[in-house]
N, C-alpha and C. Protein backbone atom coordinates (compact mmCIF):
# COMPACT_ATOMS: atom_id res chain seq x y z
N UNK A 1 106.60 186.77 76.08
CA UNK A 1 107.99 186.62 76.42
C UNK A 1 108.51 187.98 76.89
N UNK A 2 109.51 187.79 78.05
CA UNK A 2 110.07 189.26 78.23
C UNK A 2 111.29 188.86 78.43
N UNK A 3 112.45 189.94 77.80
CA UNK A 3 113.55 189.88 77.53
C UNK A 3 114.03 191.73 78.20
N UNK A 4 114.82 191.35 79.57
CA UNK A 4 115.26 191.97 80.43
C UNK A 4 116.70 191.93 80.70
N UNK A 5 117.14 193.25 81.13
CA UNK A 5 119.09 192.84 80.98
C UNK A 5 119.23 192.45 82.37
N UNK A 6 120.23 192.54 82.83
CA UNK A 6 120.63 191.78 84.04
C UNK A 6 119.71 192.40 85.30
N UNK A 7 119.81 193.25 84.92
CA UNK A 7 118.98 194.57 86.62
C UNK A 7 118.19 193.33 86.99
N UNK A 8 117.04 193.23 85.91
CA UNK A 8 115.80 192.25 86.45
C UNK A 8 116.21 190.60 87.08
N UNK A 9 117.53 190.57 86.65
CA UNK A 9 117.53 188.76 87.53
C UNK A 9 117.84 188.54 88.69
N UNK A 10 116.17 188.50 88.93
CA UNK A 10 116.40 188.04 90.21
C UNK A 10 115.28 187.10 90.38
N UNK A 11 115.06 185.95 91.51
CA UNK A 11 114.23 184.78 91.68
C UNK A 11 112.74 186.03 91.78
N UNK A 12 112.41 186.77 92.45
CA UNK A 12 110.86 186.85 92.62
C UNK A 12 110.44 187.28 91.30
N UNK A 13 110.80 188.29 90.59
CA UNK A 13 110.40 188.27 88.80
C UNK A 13 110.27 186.56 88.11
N UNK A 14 111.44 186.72 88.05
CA UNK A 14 111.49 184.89 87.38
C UNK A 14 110.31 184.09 88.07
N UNK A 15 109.92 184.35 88.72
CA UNK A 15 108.93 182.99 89.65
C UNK A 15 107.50 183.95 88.83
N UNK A 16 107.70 185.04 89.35
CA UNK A 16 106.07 185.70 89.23
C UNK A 16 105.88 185.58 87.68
N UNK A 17 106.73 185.75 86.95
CA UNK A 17 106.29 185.76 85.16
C UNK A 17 106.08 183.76 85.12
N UNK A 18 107.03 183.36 85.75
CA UNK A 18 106.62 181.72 85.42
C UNK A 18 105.20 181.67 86.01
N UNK A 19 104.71 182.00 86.94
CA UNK A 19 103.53 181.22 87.69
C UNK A 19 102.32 181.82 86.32
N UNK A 20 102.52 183.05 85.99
CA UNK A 20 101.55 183.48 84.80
C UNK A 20 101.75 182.87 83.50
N UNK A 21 102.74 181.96 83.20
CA UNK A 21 103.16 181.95 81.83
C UNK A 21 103.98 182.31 80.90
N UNK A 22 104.43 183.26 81.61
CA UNK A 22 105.49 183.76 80.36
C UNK A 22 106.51 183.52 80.98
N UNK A 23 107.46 183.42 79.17
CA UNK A 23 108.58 183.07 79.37
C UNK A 23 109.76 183.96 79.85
N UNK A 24 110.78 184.25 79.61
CA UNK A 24 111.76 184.94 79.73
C UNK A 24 113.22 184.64 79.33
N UNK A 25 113.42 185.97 79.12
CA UNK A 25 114.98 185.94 78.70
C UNK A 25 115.82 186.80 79.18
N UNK A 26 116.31 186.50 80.24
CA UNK A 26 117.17 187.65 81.38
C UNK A 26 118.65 186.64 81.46
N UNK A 27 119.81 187.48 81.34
CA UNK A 27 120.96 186.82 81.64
C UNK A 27 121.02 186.65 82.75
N UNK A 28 121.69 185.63 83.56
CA UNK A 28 122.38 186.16 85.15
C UNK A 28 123.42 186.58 85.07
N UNK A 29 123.42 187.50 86.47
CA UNK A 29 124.71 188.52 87.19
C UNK A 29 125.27 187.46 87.91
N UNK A 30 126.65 188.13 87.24
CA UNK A 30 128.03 187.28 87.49
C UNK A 30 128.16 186.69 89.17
N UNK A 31 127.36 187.20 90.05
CA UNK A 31 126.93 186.71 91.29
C UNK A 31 126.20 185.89 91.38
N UNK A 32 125.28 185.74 90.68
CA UNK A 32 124.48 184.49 90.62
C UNK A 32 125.10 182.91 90.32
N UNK A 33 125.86 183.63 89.34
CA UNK A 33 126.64 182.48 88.68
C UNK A 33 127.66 182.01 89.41
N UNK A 34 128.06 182.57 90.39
CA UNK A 34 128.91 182.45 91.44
C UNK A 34 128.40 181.42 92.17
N UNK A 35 127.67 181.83 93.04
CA UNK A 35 126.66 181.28 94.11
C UNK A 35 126.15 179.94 93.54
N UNK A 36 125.56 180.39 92.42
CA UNK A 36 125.26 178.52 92.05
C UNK A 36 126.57 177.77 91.81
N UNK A 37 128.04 177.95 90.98
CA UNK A 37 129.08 177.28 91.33
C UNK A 37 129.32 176.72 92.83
N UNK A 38 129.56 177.62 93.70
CA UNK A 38 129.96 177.94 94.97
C UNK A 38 129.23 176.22 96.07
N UNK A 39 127.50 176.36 95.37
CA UNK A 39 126.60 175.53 95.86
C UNK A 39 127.02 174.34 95.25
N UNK A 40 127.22 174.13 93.55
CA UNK A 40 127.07 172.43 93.59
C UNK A 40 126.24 172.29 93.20
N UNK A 41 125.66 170.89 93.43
CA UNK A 41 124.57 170.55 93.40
C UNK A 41 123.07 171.15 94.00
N UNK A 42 123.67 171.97 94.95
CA UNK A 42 122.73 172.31 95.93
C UNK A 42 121.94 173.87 95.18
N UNK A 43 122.88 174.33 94.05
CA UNK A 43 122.77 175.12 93.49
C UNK A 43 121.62 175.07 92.85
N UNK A 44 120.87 174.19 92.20
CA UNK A 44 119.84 174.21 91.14
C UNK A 44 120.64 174.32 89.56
N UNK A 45 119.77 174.46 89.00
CA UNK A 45 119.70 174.42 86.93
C UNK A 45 119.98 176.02 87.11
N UNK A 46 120.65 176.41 86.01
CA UNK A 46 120.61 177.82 85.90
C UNK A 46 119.28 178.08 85.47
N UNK A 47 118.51 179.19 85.00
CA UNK A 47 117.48 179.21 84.29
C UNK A 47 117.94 179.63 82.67
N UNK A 48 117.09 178.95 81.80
CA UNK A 48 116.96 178.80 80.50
C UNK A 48 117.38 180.72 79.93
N UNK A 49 118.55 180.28 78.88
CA UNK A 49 118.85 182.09 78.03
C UNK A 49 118.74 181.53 76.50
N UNK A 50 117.92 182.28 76.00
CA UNK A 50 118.13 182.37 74.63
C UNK A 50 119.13 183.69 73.68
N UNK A 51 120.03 183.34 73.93
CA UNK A 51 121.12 184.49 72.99
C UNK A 51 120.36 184.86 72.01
N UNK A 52 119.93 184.46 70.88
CA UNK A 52 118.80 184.56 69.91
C UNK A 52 118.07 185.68 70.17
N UNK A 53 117.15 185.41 70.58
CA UNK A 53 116.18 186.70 71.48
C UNK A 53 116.72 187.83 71.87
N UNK A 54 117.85 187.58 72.63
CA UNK A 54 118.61 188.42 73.52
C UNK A 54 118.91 189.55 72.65
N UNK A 55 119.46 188.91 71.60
CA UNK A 55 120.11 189.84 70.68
C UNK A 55 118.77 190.66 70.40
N UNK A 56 118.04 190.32 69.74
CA UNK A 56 116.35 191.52 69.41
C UNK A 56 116.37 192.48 70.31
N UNK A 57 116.48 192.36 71.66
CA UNK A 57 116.47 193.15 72.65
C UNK A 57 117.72 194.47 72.52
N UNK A 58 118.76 194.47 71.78
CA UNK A 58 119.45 195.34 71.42
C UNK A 58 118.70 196.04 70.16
N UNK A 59 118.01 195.96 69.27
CA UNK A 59 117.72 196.36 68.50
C UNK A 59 116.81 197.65 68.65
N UNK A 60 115.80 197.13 70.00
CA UNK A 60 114.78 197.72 70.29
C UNK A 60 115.38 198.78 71.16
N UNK A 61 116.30 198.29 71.99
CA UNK A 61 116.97 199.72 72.73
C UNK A 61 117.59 200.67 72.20
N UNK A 62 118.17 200.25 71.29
CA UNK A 62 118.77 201.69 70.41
C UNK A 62 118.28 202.06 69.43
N UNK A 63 116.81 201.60 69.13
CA UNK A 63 115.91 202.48 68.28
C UNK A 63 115.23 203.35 69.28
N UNK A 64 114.80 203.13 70.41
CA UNK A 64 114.09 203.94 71.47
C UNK A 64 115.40 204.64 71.83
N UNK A 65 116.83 204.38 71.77
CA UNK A 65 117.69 205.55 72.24
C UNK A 65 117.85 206.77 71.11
N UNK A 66 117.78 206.09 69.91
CA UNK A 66 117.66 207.23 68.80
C UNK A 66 116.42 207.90 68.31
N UNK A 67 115.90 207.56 69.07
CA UNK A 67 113.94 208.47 69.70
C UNK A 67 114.75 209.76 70.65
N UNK A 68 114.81 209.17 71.79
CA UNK A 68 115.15 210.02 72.45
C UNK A 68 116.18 211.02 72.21
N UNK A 69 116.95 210.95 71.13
CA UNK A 69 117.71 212.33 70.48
C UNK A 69 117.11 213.33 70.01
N UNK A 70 115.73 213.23 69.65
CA UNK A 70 114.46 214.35 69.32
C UNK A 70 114.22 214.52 70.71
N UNK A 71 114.15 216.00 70.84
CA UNK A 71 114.04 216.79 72.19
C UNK A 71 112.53 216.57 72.26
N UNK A 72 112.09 217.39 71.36
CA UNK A 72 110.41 217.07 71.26
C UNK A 72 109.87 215.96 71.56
N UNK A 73 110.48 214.86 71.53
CA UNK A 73 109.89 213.13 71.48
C UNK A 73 110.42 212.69 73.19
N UNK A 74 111.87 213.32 73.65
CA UNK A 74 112.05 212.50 74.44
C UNK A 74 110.94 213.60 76.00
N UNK A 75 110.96 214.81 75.83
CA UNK A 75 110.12 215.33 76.50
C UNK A 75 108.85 215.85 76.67
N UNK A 76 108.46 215.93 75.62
CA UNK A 76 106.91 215.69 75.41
C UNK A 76 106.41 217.17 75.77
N UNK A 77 106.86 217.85 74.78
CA UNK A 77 106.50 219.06 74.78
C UNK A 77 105.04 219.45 74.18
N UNK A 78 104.48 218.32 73.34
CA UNK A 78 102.85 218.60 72.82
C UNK A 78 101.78 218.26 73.86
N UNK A 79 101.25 218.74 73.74
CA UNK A 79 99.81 218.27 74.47
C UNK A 79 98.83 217.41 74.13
N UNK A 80 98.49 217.68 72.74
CA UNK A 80 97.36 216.23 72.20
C UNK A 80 98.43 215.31 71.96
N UNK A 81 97.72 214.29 71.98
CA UNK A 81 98.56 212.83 71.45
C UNK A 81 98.45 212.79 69.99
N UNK A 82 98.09 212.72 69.32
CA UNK A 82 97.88 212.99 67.97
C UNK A 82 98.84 214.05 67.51
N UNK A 83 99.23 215.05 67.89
CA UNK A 83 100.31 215.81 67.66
C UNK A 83 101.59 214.92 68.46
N UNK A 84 102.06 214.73 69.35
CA UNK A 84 102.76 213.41 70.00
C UNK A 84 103.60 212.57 68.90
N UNK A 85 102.17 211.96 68.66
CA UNK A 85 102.43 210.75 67.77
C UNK A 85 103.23 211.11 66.19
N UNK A 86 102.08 212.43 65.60
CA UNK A 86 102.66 212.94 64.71
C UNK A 86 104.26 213.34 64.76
N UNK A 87 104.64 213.72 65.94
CA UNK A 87 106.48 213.96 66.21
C UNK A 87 106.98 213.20 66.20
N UNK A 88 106.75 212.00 66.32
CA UNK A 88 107.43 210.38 66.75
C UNK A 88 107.47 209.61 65.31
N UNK A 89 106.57 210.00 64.59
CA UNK A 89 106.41 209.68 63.32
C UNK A 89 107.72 210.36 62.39
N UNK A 90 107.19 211.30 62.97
CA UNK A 90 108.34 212.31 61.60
C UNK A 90 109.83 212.26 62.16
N UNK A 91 110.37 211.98 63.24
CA UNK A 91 111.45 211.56 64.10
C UNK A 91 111.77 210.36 63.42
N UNK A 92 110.74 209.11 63.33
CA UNK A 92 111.16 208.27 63.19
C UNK A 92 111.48 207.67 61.59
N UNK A 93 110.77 208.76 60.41
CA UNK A 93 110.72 208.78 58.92
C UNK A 93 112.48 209.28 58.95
N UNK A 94 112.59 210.42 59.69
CA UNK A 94 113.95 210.97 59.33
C UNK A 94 115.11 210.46 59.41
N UNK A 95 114.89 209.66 61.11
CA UNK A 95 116.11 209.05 61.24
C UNK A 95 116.00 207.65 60.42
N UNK A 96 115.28 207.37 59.33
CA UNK A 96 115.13 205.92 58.91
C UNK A 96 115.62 206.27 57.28
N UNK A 97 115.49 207.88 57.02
CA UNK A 97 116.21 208.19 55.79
C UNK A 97 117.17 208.79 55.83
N UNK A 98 117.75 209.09 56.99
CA UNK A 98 119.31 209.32 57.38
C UNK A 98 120.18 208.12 57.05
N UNK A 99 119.60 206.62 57.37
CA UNK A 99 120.24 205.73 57.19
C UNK A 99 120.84 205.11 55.60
């Protein structure tokens, strides 16, 4: 499943993830929603939103935005990955006992 904010709705994504299988969860832009009014019938089905889902998708963005408040994490100042990872770790212990 992929759950994308508006940027991504558009028909050639939506078609290319359907022809592979997966599902999706992208709102449409208030233009879209237009255009299919506008059409009618001629408009088509909107495509399928799960609010549900949607919402998860906030969760995950502002844990990766409160990553990126560690300078070290959001620019990648180490060289091994293992040191990397180790920063992302301890970034992510701190801000989870800040809470």
């Amino acid at each position: 499943m992929v759950i994308a904010d508006k940027a991504y709705s558009n028909g050639v994504i939506r078609s290319l993830l359907a022809s592979r299988g997966i599902k999706t969860v992208i709102p449409q832009k208030s233009n879209e929603r237009a255009s299919r009014k506008h059409k009618g019938t001629r408009g088509g089905r909107s495509p399928a939103f799960d609010a549900q889902a949607y919402r998860g998708r906030n969760v995950v963005e502002r844990t990766f935005g409160l990553a990126k408040q560690w300078r070290g994490i959001a620019t990648r100042y180490d060289k091994l990955a293992i040191t990397y990872r180790a920063t992302a770790v301890l970034g992510a212990v701190i801000t989870w006992l800040r809470k």
